[in-house]
N, C-alpha and C. Protein backbone atom coordinates (compact mmCIF):
# COMPACT_ATOMS: atom_id res chain seq x y z
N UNK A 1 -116.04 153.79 -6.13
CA UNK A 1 -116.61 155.11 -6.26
C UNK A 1 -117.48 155.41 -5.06
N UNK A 2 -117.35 156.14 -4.38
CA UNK A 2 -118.11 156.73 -3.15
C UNK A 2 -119.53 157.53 -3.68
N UNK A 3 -120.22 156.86 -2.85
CA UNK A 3 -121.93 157.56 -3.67
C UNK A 3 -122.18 158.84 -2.61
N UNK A 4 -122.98 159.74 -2.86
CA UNK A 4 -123.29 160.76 -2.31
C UNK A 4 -123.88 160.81 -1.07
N UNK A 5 -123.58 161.88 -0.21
CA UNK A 5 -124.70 161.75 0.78
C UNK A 5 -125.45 162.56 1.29
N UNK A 6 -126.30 162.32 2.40
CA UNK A 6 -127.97 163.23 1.68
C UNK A 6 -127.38 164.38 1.65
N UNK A 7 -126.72 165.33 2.44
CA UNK A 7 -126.30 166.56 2.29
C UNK A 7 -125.79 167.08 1.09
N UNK A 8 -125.04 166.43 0.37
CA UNK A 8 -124.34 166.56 -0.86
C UNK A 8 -125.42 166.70 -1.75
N UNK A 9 -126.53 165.96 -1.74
CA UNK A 9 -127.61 165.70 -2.36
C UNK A 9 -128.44 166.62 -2.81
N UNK A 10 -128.56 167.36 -1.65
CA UNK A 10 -129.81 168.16 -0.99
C UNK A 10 -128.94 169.45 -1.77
N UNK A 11 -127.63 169.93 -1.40
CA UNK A 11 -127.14 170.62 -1.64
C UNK A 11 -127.12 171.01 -3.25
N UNK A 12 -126.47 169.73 -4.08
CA UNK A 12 -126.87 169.84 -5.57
C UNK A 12 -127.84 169.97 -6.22
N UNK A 13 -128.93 169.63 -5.26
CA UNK A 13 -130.26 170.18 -5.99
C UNK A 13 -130.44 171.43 -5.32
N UNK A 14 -130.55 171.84 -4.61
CA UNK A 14 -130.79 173.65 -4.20
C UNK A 14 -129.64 174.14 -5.13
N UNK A 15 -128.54 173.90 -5.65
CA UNK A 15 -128.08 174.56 -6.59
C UNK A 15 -128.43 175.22 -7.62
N UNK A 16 -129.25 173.96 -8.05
CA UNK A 16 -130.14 173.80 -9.39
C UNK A 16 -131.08 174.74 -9.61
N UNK A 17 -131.87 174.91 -8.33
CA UNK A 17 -133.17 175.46 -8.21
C UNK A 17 -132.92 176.89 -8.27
N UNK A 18 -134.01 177.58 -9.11
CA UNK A 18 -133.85 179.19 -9.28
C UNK A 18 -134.54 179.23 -7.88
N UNK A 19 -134.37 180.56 -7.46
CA UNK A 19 -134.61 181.10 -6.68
C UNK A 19 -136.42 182.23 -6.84
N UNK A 20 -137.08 181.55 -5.71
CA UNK A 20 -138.15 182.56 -5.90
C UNK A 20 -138.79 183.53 -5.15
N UNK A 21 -140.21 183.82 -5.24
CA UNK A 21 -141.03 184.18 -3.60
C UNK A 21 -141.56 183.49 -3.26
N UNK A 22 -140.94 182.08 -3.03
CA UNK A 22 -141.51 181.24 -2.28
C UNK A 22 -141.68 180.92 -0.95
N UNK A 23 -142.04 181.93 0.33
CA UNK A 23 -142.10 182.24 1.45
C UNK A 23 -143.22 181.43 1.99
N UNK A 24 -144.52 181.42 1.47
CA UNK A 24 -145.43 181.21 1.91
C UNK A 24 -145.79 179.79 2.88
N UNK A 25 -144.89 178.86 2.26
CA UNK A 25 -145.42 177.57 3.49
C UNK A 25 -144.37 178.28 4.89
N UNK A 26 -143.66 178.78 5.40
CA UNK A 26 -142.74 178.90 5.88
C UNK A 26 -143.50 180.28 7.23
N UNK A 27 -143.62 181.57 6.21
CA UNK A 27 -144.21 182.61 7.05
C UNK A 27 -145.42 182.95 7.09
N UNK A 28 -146.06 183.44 8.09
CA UNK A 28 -147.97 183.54 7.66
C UNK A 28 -148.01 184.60 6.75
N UNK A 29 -148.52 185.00 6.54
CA UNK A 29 -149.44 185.73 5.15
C UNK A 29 -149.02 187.26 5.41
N UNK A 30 -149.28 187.80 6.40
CA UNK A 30 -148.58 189.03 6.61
C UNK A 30 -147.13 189.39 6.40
N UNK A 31 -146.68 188.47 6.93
CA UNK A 31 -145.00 188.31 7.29
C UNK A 31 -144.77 187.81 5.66
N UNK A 32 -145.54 187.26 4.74
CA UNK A 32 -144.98 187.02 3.30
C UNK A 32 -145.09 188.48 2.59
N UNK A 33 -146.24 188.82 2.81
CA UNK A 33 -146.31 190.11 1.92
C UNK A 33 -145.63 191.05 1.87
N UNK A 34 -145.55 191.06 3.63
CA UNK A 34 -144.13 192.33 3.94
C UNK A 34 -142.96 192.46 3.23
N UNK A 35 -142.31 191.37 3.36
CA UNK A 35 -141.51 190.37 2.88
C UNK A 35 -141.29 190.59 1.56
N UNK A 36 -142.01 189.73 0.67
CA UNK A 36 -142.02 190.19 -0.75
C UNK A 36 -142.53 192.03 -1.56
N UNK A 37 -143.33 192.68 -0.22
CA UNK A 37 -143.09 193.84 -0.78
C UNK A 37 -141.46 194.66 -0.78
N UNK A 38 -141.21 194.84 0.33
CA UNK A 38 -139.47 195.02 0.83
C UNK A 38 -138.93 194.94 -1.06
N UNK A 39 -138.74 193.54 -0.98
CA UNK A 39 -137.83 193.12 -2.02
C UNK A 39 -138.33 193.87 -2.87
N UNK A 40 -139.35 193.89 -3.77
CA UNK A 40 -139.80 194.49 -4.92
C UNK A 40 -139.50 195.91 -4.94
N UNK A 41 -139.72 196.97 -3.92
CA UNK A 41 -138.76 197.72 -3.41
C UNK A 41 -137.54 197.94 -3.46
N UNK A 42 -136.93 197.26 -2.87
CA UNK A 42 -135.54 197.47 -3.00
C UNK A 42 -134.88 197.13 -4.25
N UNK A 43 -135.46 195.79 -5.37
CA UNK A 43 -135.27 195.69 -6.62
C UNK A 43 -135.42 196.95 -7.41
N UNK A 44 -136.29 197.63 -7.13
CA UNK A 44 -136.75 198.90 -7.80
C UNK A 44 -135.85 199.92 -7.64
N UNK A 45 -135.38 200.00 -6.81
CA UNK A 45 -134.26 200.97 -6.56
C UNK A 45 -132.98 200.93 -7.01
N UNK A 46 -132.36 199.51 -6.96
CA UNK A 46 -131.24 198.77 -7.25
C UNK A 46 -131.04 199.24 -8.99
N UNK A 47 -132.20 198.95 -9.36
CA UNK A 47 -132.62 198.89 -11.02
C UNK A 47 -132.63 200.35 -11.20
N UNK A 48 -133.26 201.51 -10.51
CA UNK A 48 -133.21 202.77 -11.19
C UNK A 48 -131.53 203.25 -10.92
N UNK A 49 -130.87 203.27 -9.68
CA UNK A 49 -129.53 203.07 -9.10
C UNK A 49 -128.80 202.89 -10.34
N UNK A 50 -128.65 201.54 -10.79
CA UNK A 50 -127.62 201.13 -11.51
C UNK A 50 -127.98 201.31 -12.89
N UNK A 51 -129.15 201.96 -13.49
CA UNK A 51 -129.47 202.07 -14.91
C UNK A 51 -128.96 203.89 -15.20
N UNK A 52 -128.69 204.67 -13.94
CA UNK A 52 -128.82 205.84 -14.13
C UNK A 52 -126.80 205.64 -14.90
N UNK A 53 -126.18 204.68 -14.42
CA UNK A 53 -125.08 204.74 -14.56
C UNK A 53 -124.61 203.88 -16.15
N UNK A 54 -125.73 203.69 -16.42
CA UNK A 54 -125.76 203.00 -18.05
C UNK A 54 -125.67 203.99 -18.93
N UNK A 55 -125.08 203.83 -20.25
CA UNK A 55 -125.80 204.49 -21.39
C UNK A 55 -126.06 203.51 -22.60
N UNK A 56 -126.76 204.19 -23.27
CA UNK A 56 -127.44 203.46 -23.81
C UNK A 56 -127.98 203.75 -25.67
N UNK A 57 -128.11 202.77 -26.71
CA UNK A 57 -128.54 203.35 -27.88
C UNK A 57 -130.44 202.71 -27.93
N UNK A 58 -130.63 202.92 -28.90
CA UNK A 58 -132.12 203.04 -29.08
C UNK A 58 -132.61 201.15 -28.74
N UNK A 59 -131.45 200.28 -29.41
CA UNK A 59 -131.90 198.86 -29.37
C UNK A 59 -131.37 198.90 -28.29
N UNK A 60 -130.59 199.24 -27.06
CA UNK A 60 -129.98 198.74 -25.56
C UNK A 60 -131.86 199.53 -24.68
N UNK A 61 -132.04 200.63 -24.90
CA UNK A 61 -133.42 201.17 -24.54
C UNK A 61 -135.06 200.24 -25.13
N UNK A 62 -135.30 199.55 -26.01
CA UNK A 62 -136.15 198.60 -26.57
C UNK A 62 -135.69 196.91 -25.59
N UNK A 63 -134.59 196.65 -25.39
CA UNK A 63 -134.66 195.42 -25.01
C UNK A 63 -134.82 195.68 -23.29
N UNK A 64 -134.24 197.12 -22.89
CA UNK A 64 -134.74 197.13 -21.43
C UNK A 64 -136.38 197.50 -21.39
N UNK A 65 -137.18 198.08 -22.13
CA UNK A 65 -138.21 198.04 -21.79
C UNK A 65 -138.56 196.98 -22.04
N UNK A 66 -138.62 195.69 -22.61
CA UNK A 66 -139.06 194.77 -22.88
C UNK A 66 -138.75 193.86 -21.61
N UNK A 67 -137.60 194.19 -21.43
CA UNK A 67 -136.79 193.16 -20.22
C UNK A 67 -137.81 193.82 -18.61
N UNK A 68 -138.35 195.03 -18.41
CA UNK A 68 -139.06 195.36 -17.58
C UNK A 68 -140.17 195.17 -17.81
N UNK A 69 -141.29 195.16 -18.62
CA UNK A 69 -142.57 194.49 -18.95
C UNK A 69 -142.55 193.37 -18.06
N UNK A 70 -141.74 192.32 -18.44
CA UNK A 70 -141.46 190.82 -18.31
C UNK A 70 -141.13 190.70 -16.60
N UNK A 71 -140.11 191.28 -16.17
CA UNK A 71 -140.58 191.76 -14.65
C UNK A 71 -141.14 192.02 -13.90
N UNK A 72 -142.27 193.29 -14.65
CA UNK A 72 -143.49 193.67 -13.34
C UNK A 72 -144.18 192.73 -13.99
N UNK A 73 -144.62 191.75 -14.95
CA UNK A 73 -146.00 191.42 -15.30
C UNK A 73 -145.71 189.81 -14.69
N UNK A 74 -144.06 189.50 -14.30
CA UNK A 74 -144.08 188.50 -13.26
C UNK A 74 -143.84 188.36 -11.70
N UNK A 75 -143.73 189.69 -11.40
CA UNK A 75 -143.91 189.97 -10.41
C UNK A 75 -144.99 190.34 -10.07
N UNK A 76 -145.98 190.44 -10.56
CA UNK A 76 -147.47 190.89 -10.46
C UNK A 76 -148.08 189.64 -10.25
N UNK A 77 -147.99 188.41 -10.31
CA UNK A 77 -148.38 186.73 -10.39
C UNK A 77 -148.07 186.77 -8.83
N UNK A 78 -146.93 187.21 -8.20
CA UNK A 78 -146.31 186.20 -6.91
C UNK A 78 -146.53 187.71 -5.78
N UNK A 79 -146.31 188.66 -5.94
CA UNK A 79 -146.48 189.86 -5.19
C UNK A 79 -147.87 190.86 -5.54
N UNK A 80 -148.13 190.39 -3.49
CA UNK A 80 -149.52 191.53 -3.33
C UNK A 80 -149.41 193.14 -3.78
N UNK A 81 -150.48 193.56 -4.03
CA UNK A 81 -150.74 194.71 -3.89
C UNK A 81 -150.10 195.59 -5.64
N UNK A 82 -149.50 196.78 -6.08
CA UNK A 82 -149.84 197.10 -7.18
C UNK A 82 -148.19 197.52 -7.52
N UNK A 83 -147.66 196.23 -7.81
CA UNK A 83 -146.36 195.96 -8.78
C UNK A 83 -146.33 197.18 -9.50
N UNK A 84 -146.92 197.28 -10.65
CA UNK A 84 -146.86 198.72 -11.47
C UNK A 84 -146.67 199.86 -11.49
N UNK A 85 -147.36 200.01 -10.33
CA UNK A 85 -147.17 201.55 -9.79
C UNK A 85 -145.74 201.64 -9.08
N UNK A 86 -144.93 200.50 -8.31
CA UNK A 86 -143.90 200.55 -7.65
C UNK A 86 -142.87 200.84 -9.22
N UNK A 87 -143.05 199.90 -10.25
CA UNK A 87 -142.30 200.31 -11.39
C UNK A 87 -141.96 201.51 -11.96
N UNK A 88 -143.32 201.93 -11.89
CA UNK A 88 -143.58 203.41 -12.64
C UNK A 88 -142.66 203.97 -12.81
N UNK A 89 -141.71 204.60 -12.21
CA UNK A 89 -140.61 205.52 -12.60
C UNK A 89 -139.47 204.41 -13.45
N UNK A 90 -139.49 203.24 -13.06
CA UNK A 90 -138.38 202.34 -13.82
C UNK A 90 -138.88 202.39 -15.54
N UNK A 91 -140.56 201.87 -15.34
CA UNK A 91 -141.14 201.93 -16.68
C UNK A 91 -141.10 203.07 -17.98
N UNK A 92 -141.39 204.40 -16.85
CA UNK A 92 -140.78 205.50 -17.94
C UNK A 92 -139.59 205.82 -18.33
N UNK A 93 -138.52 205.10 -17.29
CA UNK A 93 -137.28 205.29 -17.34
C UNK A 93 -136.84 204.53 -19.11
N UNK A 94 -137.63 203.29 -18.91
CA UNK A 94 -137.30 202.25 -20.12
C UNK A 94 -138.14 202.94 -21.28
N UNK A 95 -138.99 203.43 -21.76
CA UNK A 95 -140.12 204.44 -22.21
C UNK A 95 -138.99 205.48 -22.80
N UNK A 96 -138.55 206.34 -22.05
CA UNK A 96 -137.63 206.77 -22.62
C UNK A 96 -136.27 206.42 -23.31
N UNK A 97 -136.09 205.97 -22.67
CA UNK A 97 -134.62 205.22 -23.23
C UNK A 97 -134.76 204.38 -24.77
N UNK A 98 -136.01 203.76 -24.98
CA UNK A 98 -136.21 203.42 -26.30
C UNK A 98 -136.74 204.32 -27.36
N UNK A 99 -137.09 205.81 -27.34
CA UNK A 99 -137.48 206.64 -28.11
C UNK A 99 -136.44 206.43 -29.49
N UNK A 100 -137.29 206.46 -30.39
CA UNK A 100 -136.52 207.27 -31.88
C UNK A 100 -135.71 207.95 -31.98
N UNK A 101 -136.56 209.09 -31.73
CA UNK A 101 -135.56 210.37 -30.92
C UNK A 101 -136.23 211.43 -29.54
N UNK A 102 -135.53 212.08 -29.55
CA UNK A 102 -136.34 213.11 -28.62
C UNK A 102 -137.18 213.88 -28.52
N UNK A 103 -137.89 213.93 -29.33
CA UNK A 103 -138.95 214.84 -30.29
C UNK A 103 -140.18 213.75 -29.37
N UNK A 104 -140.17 212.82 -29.62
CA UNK A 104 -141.12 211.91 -29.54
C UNK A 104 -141.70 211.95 -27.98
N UNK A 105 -140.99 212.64 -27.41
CA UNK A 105 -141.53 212.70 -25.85
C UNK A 105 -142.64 213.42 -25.62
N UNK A 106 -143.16 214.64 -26.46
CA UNK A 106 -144.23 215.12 -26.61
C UNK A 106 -145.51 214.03 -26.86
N UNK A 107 -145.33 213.21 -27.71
CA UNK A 107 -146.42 211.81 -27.92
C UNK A 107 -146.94 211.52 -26.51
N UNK A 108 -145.74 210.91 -25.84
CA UNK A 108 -145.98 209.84 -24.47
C UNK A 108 -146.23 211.04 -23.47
N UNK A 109 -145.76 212.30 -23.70
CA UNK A 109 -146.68 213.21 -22.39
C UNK A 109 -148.34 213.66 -22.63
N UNK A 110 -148.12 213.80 -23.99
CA UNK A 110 -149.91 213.82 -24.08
C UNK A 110 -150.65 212.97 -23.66
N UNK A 111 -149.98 211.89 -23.94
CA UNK A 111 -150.60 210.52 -23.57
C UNK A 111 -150.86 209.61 -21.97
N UNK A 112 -149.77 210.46 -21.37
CA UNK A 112 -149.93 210.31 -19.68
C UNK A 112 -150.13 211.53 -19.03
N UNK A 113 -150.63 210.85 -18.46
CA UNK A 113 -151.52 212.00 -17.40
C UNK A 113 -150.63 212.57 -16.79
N UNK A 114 -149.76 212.06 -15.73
CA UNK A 114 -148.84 212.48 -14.82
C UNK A 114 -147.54 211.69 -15.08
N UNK A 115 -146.50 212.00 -15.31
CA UNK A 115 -144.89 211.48 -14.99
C UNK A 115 -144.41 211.23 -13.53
N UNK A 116 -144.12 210.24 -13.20
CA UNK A 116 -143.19 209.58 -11.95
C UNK A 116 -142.04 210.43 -12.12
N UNK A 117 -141.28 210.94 -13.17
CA UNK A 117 -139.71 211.68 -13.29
C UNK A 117 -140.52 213.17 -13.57
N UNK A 118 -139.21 214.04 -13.10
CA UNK A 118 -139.35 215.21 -12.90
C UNK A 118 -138.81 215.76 -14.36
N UNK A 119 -139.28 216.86 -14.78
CA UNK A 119 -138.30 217.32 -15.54
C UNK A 119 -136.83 217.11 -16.33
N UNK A 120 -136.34 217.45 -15.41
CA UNK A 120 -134.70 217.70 -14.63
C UNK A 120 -134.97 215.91 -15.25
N UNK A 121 -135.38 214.95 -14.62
CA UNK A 121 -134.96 213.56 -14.72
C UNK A 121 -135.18 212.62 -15.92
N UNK A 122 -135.63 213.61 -16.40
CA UNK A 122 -136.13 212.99 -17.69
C UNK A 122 -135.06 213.07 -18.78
N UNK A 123 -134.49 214.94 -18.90
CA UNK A 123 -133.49 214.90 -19.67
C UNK A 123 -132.27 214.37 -19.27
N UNK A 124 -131.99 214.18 -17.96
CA UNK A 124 -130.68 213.24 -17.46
C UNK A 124 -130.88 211.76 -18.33
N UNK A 125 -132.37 211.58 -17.91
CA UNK A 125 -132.38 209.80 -18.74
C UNK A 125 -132.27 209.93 -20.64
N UNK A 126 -133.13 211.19 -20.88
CA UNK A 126 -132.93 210.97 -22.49
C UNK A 126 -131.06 211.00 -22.72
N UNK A 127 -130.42 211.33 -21.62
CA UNK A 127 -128.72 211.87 -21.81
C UNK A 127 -127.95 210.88 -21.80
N UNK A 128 -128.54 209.89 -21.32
CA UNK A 128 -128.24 208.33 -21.22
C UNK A 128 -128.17 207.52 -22.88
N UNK A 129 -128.65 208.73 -23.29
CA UNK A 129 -128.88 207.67 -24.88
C UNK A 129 -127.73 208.44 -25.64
N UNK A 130 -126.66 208.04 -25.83
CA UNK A 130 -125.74 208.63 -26.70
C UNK A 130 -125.77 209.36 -28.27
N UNK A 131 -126.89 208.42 -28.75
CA UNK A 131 -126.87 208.63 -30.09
C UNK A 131 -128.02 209.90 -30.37
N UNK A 132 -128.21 210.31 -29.13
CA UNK A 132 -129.04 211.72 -29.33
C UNK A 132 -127.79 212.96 -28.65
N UNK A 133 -128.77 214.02 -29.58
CA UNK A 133 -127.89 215.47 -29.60
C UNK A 133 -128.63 215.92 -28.56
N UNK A 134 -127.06 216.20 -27.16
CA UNK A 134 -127.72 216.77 -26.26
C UNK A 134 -128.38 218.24 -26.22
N UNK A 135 -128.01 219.05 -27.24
CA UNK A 135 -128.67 220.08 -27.89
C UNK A 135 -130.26 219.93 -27.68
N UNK A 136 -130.26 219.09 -28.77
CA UNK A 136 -131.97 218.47 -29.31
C UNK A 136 -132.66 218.33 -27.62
N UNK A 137 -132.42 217.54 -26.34
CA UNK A 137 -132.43 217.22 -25.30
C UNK A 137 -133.03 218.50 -24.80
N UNK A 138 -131.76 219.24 -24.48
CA UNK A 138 -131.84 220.92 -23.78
C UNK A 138 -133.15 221.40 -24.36
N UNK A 139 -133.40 221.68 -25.78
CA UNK A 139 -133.99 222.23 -26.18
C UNK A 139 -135.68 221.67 -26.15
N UNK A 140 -135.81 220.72 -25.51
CA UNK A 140 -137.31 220.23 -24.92
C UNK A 140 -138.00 221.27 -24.34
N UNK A 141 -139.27 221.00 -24.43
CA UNK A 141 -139.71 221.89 -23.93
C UNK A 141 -141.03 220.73 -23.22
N UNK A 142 -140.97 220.30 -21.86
CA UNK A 142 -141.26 219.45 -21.19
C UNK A 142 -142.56 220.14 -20.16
């Protein structure tokens, strides 16, 4: 039996290994932040991008907001500066998408000050939820 060698080695364990923002022994401190801001960025985009092309029922809208919590609040551990606010439009995106129904959007606008989505973007995302009447939708008064 032929035993391994270091390359093979090295290789099967970087397999193994998740992938992180682990930049820091490597680039100085500026060049990490940049770095890991970019990405968080461009994750953010990727994620509003490909969710606009989802649809979705009330439990597919509850497990993505849950599944985004768990994102910015671990990306907030490894990346400078204010994760949350880069979310913001993803977060209301998931915010909406888990509503009851559509009625309920009046609650969460009293309740925030300002919306990241426009109008217009809001009822595109409540339109995303199938099991609501796009009637009910139209008839917001936002």
């Amino acid at each position: 039996m032929r035993s391994k060698t270091a390359t093979e080695s090295r290789d099967a364990e970087l397999s193994n290994t998740t992938v992180h923002f682990e930049f820091t022994p490597t680039f100085p401190t500026p060049t990490t932040s940049t770095a890991k801001n970019k990405q968080t960025n461009q994750v953010t985009e990727r994620l509003e991008a490909t969710l606009r092309l989802k649809r979705f029922n009330q439990l597919g809208g509850l497990q993505l907001d849950r599944d985004v919590r768990v994102l910015v609040s671990t990306l907030a551990e490894v990346v400078p500066g204010t994760v949350r606010e880069r979310f913001a439009r993803l977060s209301e995106m998931s915010t909406l998408l888990s509503l009851e129904r559509p009625g309920e959007i009046s609650d969460y606008a009293s309740a925030t000050a300002t919306w990241r989505l426009t109008e217009t973007q809001i009822r595109e995302v409540l339109s995303q939820r199938f099991d609501f009447d796009q009637r009910e939708i139209a008839a917001l008064a936002l």
